[in-house]
C-alpha atoms as a PDB file:
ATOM      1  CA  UNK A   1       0.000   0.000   0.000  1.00  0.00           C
ATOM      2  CA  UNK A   2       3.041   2.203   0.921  1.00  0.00           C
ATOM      3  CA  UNK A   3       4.384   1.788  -2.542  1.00  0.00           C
ATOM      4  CA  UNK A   4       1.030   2.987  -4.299  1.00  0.00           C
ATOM      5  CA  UNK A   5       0.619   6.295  -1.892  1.00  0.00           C
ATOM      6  CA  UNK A   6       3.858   7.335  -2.716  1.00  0.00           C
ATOM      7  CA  UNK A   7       3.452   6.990  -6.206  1.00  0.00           C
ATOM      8  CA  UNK A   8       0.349   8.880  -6.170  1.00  0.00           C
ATOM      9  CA  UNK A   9       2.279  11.831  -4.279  1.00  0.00           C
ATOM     10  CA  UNK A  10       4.701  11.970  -6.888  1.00  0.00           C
ATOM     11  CA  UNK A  11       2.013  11.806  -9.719  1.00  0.00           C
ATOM     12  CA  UNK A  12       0.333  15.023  -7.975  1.00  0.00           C
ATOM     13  CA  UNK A  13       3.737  16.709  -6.902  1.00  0.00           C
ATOM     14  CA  UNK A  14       4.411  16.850 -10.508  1.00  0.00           C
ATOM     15  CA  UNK A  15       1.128  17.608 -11.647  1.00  0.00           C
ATOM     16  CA  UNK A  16       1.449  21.008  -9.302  1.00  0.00           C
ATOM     17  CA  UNK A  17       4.772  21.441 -10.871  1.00  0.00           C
ATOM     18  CA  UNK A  18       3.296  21.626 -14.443  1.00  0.00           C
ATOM     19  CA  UNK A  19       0.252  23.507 -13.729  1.00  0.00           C
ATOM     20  CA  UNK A  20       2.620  26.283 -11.445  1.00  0.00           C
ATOM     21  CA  UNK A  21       4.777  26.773 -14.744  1.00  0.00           C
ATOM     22  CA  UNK A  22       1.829  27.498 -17.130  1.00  0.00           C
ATOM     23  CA  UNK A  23       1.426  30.851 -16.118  1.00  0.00           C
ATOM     24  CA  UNK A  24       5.119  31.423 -16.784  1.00  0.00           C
ATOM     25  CA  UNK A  25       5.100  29.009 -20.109  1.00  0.00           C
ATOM     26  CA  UNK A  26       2.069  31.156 -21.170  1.00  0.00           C
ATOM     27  CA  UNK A  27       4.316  34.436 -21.079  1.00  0.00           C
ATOM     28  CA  UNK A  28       7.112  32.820 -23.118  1.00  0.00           C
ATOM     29  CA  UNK A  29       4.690  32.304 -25.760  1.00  0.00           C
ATOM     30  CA  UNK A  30       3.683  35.831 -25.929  1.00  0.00           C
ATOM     31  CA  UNK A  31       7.263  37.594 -26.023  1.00  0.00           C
ATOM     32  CA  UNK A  32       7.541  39.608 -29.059  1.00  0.00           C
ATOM     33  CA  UNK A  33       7.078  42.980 -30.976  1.00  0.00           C
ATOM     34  CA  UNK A  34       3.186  43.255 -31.926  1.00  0.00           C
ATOM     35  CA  UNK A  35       1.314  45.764 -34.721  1.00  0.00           C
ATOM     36  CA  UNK A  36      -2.338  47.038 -33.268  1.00  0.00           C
ATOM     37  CA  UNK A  37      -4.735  45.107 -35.587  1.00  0.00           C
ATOM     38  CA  UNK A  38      -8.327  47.373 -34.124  1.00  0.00           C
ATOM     39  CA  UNK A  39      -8.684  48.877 -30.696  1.00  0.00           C
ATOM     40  CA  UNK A  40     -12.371  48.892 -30.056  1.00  0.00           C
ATOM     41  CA  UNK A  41     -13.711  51.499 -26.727  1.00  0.00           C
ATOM     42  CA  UNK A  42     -17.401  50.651 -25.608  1.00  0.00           C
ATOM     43  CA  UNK A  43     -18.087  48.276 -28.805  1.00  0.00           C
ATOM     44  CA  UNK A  44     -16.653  50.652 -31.352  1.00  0.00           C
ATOM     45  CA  UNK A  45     -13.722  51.557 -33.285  1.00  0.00           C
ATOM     46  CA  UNK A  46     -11.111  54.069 -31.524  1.00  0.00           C
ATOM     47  CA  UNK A  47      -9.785  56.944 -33.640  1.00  0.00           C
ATOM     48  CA  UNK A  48      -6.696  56.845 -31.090  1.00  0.00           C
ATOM     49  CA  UNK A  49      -5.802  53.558 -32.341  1.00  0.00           C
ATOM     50  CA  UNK A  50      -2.753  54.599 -34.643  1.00  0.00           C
ATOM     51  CA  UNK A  51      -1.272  56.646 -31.729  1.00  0.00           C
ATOM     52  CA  UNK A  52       0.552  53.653 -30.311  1.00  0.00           C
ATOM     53  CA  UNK A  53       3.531  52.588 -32.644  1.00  0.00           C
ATOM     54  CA  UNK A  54       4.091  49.087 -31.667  1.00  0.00           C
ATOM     55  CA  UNK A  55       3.628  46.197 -28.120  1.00  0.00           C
ATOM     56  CA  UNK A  56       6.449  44.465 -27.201  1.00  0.00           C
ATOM     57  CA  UNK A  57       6.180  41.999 -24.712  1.00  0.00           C
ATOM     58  CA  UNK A  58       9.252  40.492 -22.528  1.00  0.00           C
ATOM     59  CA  UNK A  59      10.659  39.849 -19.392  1.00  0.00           C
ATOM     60  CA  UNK A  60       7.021  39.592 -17.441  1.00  0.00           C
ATOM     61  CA  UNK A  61       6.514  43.190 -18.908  1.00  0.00           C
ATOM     62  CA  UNK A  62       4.437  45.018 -21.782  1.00  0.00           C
ATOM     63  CA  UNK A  63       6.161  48.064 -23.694  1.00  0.00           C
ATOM     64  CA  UNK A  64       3.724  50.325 -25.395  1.00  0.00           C
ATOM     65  CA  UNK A  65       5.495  52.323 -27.917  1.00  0.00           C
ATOM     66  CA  UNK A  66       4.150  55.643 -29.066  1.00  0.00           C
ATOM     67  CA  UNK A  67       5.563  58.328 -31.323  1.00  0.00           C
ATOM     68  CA  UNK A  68       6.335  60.607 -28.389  1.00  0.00           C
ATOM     69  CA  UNK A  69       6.335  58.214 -24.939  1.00  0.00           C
ATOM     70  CA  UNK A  70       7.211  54.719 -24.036  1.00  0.00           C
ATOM     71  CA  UNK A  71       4.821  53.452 -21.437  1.00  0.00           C
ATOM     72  CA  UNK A  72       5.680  50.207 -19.202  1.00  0.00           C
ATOM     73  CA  UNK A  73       3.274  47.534 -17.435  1.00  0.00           C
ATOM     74  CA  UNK A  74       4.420  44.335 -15.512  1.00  0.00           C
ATOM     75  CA  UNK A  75       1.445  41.349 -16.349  1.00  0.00           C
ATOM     76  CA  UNK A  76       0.737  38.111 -14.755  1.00  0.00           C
ATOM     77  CA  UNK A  77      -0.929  35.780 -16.685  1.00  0.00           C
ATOM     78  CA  UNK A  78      -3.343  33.058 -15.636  1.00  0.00           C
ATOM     79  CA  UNK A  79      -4.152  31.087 -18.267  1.00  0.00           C
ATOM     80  CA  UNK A  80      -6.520  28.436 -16.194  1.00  0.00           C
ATOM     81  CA  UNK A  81      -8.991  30.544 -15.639  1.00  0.00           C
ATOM     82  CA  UNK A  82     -12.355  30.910 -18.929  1.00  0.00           C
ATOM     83  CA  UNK A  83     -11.229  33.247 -20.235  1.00  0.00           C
ATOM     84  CA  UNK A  84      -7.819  33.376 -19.374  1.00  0.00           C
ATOM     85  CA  UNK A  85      -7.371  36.473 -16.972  1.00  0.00           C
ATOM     86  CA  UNK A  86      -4.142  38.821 -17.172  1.00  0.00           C
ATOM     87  CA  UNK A  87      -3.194  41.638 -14.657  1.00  0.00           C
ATOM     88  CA  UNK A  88      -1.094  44.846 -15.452  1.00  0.00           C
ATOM     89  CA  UNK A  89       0.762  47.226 -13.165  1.00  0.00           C
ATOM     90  CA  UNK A  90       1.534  50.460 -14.168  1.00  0.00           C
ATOM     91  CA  UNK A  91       4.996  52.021 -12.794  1.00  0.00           C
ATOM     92  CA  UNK A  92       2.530  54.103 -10.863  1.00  0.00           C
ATOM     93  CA  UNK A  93       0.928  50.821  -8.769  1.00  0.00           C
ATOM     94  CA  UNK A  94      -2.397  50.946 -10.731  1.00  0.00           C
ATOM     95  CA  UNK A  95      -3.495  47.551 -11.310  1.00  0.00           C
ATOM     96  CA  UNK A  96      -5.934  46.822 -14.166  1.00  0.00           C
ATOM     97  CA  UNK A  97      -8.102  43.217 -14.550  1.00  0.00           C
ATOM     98  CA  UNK A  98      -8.561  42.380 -17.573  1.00  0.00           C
ATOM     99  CA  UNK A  99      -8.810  38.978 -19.766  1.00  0.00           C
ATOM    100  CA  UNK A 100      -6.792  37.785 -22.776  1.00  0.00           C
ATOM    101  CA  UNK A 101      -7.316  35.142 -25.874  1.00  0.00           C
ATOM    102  CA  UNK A 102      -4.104  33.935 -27.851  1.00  0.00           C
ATOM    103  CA  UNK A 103      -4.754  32.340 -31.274  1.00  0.00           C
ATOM    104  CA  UNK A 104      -3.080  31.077 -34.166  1.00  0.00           C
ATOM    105  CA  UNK A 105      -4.252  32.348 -37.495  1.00  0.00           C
ATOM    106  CA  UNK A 106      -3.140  32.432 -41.392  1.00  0.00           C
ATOM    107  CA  UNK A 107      -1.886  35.745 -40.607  1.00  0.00           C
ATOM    108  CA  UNK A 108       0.655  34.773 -37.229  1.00  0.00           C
ATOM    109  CA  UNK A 109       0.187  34.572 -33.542  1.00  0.00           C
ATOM    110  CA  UNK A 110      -3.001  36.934 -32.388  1.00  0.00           C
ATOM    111  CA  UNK A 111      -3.305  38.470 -29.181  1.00  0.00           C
ATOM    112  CA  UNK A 112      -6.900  39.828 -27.954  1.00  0.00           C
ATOM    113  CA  UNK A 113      -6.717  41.758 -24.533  1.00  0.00           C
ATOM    114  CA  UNK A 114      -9.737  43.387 -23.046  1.00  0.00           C
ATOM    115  CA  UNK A 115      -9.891  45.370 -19.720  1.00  0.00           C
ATOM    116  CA  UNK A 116     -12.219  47.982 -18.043  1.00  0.00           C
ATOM    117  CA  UNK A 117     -10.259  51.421 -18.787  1.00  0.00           C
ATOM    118  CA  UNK A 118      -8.526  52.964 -15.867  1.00  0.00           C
ATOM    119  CA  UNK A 119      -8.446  49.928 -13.854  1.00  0.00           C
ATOM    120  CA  UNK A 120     -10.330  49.597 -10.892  1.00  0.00           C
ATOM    121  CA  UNK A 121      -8.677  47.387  -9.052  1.00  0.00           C
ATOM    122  CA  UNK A 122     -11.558  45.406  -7.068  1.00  0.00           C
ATOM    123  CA  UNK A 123     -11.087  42.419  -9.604  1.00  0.00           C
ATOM    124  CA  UNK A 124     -14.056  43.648 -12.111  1.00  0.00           C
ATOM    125  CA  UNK A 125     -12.812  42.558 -15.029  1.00  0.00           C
ATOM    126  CA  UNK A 126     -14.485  41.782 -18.820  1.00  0.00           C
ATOM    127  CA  UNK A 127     -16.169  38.537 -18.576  1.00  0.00           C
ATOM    128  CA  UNK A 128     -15.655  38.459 -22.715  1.00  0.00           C
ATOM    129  CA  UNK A 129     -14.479  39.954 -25.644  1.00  0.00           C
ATOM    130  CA  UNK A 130     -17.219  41.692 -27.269  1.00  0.00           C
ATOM    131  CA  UNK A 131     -17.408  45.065 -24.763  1.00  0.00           C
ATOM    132  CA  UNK A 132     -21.192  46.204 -26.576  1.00  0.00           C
ATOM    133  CA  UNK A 133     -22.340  48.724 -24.900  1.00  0.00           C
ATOM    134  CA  UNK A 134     -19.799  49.096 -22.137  1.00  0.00           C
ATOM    135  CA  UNK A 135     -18.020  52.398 -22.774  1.00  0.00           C
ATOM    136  CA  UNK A 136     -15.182  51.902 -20.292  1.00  0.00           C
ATOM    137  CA  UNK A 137     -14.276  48.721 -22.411  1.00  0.00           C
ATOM    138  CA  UNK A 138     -11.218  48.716 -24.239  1.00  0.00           C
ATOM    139  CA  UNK A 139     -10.282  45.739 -26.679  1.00  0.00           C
ATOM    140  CA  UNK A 140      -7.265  45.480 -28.624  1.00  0.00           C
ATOM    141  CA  UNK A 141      -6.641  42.961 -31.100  1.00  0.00           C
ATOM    142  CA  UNK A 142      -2.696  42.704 -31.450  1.00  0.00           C
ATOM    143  CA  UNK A 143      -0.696  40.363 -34.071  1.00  0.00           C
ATOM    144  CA  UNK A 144       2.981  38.927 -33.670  1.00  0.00           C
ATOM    145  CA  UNK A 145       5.551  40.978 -35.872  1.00  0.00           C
END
């Protein structure tokens, strides 16, 4: 009996071992440079979308590049939850909930993030991607340089 618990403990140990690194294996996949696709605010197409240059995600952090500014967010990813939920911090300690959908298409690797703009930081987050209706709903659609 000895010989069957203890196999079971290892089975789970590295079960909780895989499922602690998905969060980080999740990031990997997303480092790159990224072109805005759409940016949608409250359902509908921003005019503001061309004013950031390029995303670039590495290192646990998102660079947004504009033609004047850099601007800098750390993220945590976690990819277990429907849909998958991501968290940036400004430099400033302003957290913002939001949720995030990765998918491979004909045209590369596409990255859909949605979040309530400003951040509230009580955990309200989208609870999907279409943001009808809700005008402090921003959605970008990003795609893999």
């Amino acid at each position: 009996m000895r010989p069957l618990v203890a196999v079971v403990v290892l089975a789970l140990a590295g079960f909780a071992t895989r499922a602690a690194d998905e969060p980080k294996d999740a990031a990997k996949k997303l480092e790159g440079t990224y072109e805005v696709v759409d940016v949608l605010v409250g359902g509908k197409p921003d005019a503001k979308k061309d004013e950031v240059k390029v995303f670039e995600i590495k290192d646990g952090e998102i660079i947004i590049k504009m033609e004047n500014r850099n601007e800098v967010a750390k993220f945590t990813l976690d990819p277990s939850k429907k849909p998958a939920h991501i968290d940036l911090t400004a430099k400033n300690d302003m957290k913002v909930e939001g949720i995030y959908e990765v998918k491979e298409t004909d045209k590369g690797l596409e990255l859909t993030i949605a979040f309530t703009r400003g951040g509230n930081g009580k955990g309200e987050r989208p609870k999907d991607f279409k943001g009808q209706g809700e005008d402090d709903t921003v959605i970008k659609l990003l795609r893999k340089k």
